[in-house]
Protein backbone atom coordinates (compact mmCIF):
# COMPACT_ATOMS: atom_id res chain seq x y z
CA UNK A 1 -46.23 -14.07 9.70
CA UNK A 2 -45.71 -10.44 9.83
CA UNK A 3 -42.58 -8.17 8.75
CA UNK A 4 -41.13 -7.79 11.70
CA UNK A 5 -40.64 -11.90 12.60
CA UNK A 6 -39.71 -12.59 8.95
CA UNK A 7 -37.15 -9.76 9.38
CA UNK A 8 -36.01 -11.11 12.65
CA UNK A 9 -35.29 -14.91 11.27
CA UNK A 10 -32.74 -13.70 8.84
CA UNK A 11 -29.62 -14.23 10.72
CA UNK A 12 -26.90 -13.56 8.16
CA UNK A 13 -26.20 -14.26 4.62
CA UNK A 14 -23.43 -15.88 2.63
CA UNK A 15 -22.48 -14.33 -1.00
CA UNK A 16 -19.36 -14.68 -2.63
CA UNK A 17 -16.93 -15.16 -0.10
CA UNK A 18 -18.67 -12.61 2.45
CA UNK A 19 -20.68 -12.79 5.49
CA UNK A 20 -23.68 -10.66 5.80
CA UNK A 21 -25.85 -9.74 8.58
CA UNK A 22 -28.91 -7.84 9.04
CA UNK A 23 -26.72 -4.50 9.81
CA UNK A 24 -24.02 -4.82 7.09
CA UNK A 25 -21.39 -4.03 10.13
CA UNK A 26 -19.53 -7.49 8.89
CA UNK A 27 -18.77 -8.85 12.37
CA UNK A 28 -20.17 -12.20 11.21
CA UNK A 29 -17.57 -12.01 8.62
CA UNK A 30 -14.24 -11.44 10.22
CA UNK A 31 -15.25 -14.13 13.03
CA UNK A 32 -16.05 -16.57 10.39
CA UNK A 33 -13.16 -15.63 8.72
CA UNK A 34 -10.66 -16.07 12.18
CA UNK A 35 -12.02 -19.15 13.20
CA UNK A 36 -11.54 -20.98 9.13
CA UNK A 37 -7.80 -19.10 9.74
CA UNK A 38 -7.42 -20.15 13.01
CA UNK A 39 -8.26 -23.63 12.62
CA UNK A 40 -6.13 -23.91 9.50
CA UNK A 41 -2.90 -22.49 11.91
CA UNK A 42 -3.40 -25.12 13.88
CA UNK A 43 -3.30 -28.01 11.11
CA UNK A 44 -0.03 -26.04 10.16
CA UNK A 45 0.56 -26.57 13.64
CA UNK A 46 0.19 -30.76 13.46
CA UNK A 47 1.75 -31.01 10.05
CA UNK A 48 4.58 -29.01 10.94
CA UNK A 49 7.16 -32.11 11.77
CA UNK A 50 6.34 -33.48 8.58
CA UNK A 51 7.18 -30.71 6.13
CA UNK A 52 10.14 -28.06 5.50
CA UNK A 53 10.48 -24.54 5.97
CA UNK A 54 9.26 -23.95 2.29
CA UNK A 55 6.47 -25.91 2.32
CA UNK A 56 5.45 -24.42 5.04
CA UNK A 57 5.72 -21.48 4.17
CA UNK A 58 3.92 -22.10 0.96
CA UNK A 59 0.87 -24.02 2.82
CA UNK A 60 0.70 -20.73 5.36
CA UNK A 61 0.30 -18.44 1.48
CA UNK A 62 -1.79 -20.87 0.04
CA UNK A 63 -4.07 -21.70 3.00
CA UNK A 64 -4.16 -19.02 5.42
CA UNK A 65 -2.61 -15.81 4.26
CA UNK A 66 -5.53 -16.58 1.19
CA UNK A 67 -8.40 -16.29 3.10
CA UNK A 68 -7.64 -12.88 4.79
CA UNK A 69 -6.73 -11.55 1.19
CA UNK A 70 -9.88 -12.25 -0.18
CA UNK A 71 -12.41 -9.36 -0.46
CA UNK A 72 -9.06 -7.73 0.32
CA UNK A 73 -10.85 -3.75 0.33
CA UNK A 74 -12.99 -5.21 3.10
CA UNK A 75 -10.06 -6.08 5.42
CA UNK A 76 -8.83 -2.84 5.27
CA UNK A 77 -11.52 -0.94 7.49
CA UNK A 78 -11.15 -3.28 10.55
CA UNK A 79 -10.39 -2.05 13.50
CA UNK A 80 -7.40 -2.11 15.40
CA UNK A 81 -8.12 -5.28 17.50
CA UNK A 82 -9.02 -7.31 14.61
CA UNK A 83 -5.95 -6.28 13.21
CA UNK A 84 -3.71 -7.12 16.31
CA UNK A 85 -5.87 -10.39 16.27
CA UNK A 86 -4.77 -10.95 12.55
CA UNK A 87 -1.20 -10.11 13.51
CA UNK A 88 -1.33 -12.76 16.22
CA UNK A 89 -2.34 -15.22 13.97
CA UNK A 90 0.34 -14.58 11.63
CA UNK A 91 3.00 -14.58 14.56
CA UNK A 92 1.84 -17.60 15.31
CA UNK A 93 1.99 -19.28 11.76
CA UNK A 94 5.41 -17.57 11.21
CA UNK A 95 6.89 -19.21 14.71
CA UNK A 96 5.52 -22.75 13.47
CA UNK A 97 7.31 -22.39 9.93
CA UNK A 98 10.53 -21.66 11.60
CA UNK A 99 10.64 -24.48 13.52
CA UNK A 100 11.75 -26.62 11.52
CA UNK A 101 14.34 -24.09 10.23
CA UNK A 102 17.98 -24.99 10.19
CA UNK A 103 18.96 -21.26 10.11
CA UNK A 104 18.43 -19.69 14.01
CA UNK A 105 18.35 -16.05 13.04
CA UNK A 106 16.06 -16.44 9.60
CA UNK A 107 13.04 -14.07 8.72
CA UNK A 108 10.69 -15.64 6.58
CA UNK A 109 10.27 -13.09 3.10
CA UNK A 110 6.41 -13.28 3.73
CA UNK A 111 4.60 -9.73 3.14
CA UNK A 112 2.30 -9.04 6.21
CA UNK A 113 -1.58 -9.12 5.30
CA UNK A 114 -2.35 -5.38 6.02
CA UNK A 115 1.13 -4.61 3.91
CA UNK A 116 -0.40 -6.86 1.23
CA UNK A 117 -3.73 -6.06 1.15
CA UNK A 118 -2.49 -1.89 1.21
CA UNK A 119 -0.19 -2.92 -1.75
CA UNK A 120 -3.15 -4.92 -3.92
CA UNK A 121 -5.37 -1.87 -2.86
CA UNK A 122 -2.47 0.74 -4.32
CA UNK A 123 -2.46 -1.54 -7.56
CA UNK A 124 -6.44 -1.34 -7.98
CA UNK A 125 -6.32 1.99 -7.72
CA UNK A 126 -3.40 2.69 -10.09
């Protein structure tokens, strides 16, 4: 085999926590990333009639909000559609906690990921 078809079989790469492909550009990463998040929003989703607001909540900090904190100085140079795209997913989540909420006009107390991740960034730096 020669360079150039070994260099073309490596696809991507998978090292603590983070997608890696040939370019560095991590696009592998944040799709991975949506899709685990995405998929976990929708067991929220089924689970929902089972649980209360504050479980829910805490399932949503535990299980989703987690994985888009991670490698949290990564998440900061997306770009503004994978941001919207994060925002939609958190939308989403939010609506499914409240469901279940006896209060009609409650805001859940949950930090938004870019808020958090600009806040954890602020406290690395400091």
């Amino acid at each position: 085999m020669d360079l150039i078809s070994t260099q073309l079989q490596i696809t991507s790469t998978y090292s603590v926590g983070v997608h890696l492909d040939p370019t560095l550009n991590l696009n592998m990463h944040f799709n991975k990333t949506y899709k685990k998040a995405a998929g976990r929003v929708n067991l929220l989703r089924r689970i929902h009639s089972d649980t209360d607001t504050l479980s829910a909540e805490r399932i949503y900090r535990a299980m989703i909000m987690s994985i888009f904190t991670y490698c949290g100085q990564i998440t900061l140079s997306w770009s503004e559609t994978r941001r919207c795209q994060v925002r939609n997913l958190e939308e989403q989540s939010h609506r499914i906690i409240l469901q279940n909420s006896k209060c009609l006009n409650c805001e859940l107390r949950i930090a938004t990921i870019e808020n958090f991740l600009k806040k954890k960034a602020c406290f690395f730096c400091f």
